[in-house]
C-alpha atoms as a PDB file:
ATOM      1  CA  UNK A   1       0.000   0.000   0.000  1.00  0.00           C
ATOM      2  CA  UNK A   2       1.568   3.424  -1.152  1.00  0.00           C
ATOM      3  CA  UNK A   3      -0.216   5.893   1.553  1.00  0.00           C
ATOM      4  CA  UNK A   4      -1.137   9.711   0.022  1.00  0.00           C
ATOM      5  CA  UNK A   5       0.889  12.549   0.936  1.00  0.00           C
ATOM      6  CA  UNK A   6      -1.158  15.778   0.905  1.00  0.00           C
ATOM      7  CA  UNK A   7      -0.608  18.645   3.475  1.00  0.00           C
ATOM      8  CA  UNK A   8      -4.151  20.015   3.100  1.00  0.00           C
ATOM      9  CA  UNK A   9      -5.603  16.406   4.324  1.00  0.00           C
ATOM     10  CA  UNK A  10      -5.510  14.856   7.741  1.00  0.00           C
ATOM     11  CA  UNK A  11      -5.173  11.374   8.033  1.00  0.00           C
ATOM     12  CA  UNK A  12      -6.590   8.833  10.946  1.00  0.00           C
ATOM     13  CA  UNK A  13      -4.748   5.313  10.767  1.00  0.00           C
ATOM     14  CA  UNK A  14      -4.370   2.006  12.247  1.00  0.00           C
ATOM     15  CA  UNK A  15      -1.491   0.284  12.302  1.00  0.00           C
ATOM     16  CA  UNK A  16      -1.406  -3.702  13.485  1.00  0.00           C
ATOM     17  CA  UNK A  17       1.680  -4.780  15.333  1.00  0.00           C
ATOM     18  CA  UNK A  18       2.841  -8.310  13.302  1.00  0.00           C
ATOM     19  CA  UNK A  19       4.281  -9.991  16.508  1.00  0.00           C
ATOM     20  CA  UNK A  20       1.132  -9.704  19.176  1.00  0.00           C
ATOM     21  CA  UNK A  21      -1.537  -8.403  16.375  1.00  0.00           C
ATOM     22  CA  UNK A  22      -2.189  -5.267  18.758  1.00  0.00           C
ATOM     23  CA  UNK A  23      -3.947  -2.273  16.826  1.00  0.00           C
ATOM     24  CA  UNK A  24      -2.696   1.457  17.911  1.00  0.00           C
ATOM     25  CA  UNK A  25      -5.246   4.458  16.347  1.00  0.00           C
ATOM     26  CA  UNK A  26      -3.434   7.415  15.109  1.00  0.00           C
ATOM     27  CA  UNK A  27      -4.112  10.593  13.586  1.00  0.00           C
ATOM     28  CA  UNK A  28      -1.590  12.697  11.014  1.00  0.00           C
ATOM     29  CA  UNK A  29      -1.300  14.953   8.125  1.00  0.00           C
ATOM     30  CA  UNK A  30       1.639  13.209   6.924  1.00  0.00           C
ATOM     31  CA  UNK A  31       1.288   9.780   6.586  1.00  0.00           C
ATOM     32  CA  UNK A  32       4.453   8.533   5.136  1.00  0.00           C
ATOM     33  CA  UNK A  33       6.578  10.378   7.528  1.00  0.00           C
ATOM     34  CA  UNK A  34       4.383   9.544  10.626  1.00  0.00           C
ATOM     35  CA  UNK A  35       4.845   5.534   9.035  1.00  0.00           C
ATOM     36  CA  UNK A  36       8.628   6.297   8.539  1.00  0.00           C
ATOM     37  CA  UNK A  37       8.421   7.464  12.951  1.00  0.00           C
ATOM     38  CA  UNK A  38       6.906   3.874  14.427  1.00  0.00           C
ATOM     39  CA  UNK A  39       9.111   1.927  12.126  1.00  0.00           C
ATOM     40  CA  UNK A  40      12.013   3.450  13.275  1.00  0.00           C
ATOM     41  CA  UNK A  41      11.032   3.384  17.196  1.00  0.00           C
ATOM     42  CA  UNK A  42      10.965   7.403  17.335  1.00  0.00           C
ATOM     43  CA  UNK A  43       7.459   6.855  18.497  1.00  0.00           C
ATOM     44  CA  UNK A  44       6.251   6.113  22.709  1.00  0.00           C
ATOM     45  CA  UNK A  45       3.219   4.454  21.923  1.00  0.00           C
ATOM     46  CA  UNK A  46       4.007   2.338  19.338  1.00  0.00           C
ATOM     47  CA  UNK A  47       8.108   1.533  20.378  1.00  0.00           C
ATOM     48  CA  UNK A  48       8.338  -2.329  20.940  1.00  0.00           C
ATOM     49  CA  UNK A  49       5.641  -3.630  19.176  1.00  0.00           C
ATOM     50  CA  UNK A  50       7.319  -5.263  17.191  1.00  0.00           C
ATOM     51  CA  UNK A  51       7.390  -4.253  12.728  1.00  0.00           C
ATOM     52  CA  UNK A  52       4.114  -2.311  12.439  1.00  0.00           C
ATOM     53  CA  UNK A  53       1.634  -2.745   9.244  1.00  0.00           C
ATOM     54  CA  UNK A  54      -0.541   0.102   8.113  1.00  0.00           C
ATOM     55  CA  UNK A  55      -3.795  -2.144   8.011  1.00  0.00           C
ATOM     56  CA  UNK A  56      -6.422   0.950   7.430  1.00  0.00           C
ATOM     57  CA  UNK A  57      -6.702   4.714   7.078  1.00  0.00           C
ATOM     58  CA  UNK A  58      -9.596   7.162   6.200  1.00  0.00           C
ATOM     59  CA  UNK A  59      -8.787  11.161   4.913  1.00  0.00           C
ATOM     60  CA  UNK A  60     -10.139  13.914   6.278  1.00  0.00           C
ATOM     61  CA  UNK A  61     -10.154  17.482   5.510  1.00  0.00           C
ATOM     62  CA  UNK A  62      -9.155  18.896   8.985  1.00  0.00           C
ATOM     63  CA  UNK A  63      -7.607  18.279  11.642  1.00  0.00           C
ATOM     64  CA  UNK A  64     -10.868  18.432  14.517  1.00  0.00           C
ATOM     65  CA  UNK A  65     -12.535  15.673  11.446  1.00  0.00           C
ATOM     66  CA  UNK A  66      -9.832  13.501  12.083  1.00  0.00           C
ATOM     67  CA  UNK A  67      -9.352  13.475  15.536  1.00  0.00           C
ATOM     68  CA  UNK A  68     -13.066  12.844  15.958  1.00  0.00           C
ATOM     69  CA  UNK A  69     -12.652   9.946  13.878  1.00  0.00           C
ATOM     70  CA  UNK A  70      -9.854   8.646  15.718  1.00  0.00           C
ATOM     71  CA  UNK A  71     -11.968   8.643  18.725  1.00  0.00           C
ATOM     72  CA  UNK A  72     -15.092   6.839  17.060  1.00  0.00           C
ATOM     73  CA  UNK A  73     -12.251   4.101  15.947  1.00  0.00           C
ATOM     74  CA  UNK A  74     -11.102   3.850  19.319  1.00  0.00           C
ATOM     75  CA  UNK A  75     -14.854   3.199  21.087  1.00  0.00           C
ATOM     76  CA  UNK A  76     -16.396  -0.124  20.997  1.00  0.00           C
ATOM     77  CA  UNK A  77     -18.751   0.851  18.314  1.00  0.00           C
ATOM     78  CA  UNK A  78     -16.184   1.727  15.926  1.00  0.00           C
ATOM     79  CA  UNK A  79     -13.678  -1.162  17.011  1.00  0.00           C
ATOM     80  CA  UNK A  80     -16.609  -2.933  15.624  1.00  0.00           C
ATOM     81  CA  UNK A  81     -16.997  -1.049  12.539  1.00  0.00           C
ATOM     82  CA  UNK A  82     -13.156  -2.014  12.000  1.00  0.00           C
ATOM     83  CA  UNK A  83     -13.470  -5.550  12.625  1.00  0.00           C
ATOM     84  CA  UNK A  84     -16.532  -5.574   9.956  1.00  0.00           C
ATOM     85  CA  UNK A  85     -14.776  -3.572   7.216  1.00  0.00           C
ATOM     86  CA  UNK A  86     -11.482  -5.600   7.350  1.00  0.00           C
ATOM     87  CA  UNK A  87     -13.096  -8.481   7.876  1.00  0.00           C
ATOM     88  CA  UNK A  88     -11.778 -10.164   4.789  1.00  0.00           C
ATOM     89  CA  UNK A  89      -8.035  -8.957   5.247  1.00  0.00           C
ATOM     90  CA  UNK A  90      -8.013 -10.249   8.598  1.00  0.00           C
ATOM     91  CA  UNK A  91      -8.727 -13.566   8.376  1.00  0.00           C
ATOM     92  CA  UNK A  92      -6.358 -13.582   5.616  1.00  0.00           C
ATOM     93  CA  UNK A  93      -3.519 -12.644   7.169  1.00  0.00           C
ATOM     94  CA  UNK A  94      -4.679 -14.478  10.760  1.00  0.00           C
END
């Protein structure tokens, strides 16, 4: 997946830890060099988890749209919606 680069988007993503399969719910308006951050370990939340996958993201066109967003994801309701939209892709790749 080749993730968009556009500084007048914000983007809310979910990336899936390959070891333990943990999800962690982000928000950005630069996606490639926020991806380039937990890869590296430069990131808190995300540092030994183990390679991290970008599994989902969504665009939005501000910042408050995308934090919003990220919150929905993060409830049980939209942990839901995830688990129902990647449905497919996850039991794929286990």
């Amino acid at each position: 997946m080749n993730p968009v680069r556009d500084k007048n988007n914000w983007y809310t993503y979910i990336l899936r830890g390959q070891e333990k399969g943990t999800w962690y719910t982000g928000v950005t308006y630069d996606l490639r060099k926020r991806l380039q951050q937990h890869q590296s370990g430069q990131t808190r939340n995300t540092r030994g988890r183990g390679p991290l996958a970008l599994i989902y993201y969504e665009v939005c066109k501000d910042q408050e749209d995308a934090r919003s967003r990220e919150l929905y994801l993060k409830s049980g309701m939209g942990k839901r919606y995830l688990r129902n939209r990647l449905k497919r892709f996850l039991s794929l790749t286990g």
